[in-house]
N, C-alpha and C. Protein backbone atom coordinates (compact mmCIF):
# COMPACT_ATOMS: atom_id res chain seq x y z
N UNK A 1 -131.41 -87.74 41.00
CA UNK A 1 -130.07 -87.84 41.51
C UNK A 1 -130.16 -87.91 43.03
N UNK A 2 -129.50 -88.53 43.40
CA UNK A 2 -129.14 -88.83 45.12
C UNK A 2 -128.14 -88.43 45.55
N UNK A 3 -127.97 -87.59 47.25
CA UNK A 3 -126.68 -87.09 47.24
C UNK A 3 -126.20 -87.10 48.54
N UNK A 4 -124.94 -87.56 49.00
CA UNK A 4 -124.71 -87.65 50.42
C UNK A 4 -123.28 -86.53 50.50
N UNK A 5 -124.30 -85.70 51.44
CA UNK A 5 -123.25 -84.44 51.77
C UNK A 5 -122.97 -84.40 52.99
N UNK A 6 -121.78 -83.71 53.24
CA UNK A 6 -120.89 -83.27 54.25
C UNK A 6 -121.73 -82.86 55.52
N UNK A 7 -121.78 -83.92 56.91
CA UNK A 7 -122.56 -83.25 58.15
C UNK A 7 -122.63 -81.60 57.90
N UNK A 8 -123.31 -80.30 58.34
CA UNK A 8 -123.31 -79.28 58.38
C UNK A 8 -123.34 -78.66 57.06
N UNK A 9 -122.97 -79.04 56.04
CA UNK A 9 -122.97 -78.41 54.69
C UNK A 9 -124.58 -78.44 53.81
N UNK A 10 -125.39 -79.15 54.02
CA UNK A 10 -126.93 -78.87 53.47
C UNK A 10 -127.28 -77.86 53.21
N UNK A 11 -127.09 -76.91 54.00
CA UNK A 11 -127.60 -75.64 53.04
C UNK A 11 -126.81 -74.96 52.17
N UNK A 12 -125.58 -75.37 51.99
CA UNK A 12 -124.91 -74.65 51.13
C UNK A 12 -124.96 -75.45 50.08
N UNK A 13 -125.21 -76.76 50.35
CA UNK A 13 -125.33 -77.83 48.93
C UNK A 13 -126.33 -77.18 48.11
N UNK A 14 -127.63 -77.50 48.80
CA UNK A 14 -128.85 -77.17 48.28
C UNK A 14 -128.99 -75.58 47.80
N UNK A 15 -128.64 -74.41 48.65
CA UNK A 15 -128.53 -73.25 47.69
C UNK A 15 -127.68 -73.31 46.35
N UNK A 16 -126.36 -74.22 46.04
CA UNK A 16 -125.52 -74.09 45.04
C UNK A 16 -126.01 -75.09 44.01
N UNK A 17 -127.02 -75.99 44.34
CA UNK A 17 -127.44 -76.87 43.10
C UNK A 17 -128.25 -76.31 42.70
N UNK A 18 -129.12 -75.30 43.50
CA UNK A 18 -130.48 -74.31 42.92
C UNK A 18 -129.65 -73.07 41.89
N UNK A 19 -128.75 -73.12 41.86
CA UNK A 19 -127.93 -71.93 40.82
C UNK A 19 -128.10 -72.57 39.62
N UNK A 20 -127.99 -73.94 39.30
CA UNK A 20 -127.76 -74.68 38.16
C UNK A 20 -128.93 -74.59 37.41
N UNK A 21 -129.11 -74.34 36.08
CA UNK A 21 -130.33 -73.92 35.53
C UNK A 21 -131.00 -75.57 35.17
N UNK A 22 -130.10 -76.18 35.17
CA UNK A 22 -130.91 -77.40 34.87
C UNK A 22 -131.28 -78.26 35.61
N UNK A 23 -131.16 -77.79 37.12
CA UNK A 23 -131.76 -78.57 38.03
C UNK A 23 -133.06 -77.81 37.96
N UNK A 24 -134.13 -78.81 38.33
CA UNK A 24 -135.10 -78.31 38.54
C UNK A 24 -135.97 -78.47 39.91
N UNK A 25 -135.20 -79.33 40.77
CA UNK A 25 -135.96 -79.45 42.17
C UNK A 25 -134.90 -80.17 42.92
N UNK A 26 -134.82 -79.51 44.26
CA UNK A 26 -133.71 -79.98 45.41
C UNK A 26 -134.19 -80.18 46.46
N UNK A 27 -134.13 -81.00 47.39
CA UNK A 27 -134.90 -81.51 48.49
C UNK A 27 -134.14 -81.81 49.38
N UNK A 28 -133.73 -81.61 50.80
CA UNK A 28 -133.13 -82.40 51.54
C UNK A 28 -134.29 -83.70 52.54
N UNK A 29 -133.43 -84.73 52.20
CA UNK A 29 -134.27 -85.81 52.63
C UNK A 29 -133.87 -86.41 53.73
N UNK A 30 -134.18 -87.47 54.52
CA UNK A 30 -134.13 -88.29 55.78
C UNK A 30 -133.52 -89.79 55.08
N UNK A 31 -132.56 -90.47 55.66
CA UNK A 31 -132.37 -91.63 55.25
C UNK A 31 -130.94 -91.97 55.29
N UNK A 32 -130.90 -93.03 54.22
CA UNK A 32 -129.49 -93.06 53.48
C UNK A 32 -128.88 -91.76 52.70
N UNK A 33 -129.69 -91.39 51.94
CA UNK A 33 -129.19 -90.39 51.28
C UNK A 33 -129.79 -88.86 51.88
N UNK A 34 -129.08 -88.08 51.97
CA UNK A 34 -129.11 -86.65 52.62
C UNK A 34 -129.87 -85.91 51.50
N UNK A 35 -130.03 -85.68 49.62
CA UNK A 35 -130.89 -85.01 49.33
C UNK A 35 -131.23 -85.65 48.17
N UNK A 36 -132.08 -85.23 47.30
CA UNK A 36 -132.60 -85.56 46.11
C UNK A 36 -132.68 -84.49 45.26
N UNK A 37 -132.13 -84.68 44.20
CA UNK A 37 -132.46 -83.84 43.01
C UNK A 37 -132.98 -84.25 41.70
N UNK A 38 -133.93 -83.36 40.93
CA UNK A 38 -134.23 -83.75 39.36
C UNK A 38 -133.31 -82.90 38.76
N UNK A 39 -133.01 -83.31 37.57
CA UNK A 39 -132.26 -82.79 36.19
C UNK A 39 -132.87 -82.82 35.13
N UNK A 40 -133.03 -81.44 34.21
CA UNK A 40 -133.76 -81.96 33.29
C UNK A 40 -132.70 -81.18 32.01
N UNK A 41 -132.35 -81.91 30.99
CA UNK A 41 -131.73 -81.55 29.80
C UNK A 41 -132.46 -82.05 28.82
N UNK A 42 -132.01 -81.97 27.41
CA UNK A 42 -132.03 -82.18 25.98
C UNK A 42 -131.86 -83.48 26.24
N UNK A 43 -130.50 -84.05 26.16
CA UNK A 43 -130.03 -84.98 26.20
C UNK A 43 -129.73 -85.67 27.32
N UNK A 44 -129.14 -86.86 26.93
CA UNK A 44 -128.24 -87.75 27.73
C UNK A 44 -126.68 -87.84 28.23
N UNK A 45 -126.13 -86.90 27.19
CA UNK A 45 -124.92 -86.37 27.28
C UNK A 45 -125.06 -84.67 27.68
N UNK A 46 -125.97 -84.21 27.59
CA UNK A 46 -126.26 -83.06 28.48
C UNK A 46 -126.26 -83.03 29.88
N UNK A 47 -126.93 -84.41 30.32
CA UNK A 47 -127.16 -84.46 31.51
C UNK A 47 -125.88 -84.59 32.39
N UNK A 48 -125.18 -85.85 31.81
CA UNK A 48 -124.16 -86.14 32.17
C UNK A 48 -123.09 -85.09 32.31
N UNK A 49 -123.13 -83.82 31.38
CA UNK A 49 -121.90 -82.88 31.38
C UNK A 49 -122.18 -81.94 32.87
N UNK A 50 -123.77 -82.08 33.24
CA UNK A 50 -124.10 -80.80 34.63
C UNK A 50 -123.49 -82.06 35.49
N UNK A 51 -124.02 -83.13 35.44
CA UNK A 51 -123.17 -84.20 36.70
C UNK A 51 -122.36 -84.10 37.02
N UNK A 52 -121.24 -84.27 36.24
CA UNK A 52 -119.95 -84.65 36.08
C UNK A 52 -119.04 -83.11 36.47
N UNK A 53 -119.44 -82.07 36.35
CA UNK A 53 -118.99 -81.29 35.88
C UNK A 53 -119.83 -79.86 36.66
N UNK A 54 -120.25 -80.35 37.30
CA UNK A 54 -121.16 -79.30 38.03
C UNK A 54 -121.37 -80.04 39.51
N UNK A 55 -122.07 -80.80 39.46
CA UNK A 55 -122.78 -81.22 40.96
C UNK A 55 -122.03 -82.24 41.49
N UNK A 56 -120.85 -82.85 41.02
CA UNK A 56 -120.11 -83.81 41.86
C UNK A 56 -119.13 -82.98 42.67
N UNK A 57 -118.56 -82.20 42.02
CA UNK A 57 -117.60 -80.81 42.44
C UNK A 57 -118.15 -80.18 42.97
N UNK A 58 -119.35 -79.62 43.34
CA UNK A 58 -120.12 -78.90 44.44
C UNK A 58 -119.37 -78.70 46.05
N UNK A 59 -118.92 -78.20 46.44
CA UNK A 59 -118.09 -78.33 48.17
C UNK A 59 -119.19 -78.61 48.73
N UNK A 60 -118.70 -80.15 49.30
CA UNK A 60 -119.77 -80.60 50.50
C UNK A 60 -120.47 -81.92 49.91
N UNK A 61 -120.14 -81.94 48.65
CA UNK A 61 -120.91 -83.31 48.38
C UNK A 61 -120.40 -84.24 48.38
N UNK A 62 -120.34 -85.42 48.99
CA UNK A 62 -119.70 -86.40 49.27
C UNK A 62 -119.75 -87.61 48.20
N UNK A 63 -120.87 -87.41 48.05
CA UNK A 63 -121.18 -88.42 46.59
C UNK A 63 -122.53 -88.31 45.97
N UNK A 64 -122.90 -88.80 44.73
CA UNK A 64 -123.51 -88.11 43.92
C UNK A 64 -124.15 -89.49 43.06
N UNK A 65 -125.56 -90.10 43.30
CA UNK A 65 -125.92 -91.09 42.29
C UNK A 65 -126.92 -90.46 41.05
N UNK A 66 -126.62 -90.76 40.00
CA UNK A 66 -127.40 -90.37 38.85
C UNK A 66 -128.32 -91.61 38.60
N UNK A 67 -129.61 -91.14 38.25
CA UNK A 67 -130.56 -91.81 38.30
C UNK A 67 -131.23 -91.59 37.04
N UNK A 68 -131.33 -92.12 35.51
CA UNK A 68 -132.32 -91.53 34.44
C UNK A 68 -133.28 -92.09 34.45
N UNK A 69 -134.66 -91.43 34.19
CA UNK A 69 -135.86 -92.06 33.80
C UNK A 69 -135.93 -92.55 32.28
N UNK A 70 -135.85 -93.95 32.58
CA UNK A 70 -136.22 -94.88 31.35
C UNK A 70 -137.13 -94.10 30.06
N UNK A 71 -138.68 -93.81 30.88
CA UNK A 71 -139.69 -93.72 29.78
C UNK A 71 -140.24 -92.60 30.37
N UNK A 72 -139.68 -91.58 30.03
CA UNK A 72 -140.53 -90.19 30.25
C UNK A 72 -142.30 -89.82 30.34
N UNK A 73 -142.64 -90.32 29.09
CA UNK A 73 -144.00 -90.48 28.58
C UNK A 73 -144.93 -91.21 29.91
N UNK A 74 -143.83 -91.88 30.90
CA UNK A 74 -145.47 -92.59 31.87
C UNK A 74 -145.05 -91.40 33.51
N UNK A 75 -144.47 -90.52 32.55
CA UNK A 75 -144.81 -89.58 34.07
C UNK A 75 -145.91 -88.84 33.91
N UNK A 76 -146.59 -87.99 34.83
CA UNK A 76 -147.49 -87.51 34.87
C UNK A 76 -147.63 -86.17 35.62
């Protein structure tokens, strides 16, 4: 997931996505986009319910791209 937050708000982003049990890694990055996160659920409609419903509503996040990995199996 990719995320462009509010000038000054980064650390409050990143402490409040680390509450979420199904995130599993938060990063603030350099660029276009201000941080990066993984998600990991069951499903596909799991995932979508912490998105939607958790991390777009976050105070401070400005916007929010969801990103799924196709084929799990060629990570490493």
């Amino acid at each position: 997931m990719f995320l462009k937050i509010k000038p000054g708000k980064e650390r409050n982003v990143v402490k409040s996505l680390r509450g979420i049990k199904e995130i599993k890694e938060v990063h603030v990055v350099l660029g276009i986009w201000d941080a990066i996160a993984r998600i990991e659920a069951e499903t596909i409609p799991g995932i979508e319910k912490v998105f939607f419903r958790q991390i777009e509503v976050t105070p401070g996040v400005n916007e929010a791209r969801l990103h799924i990995v196709a084929c799990p199996r060629t990570r490493k």
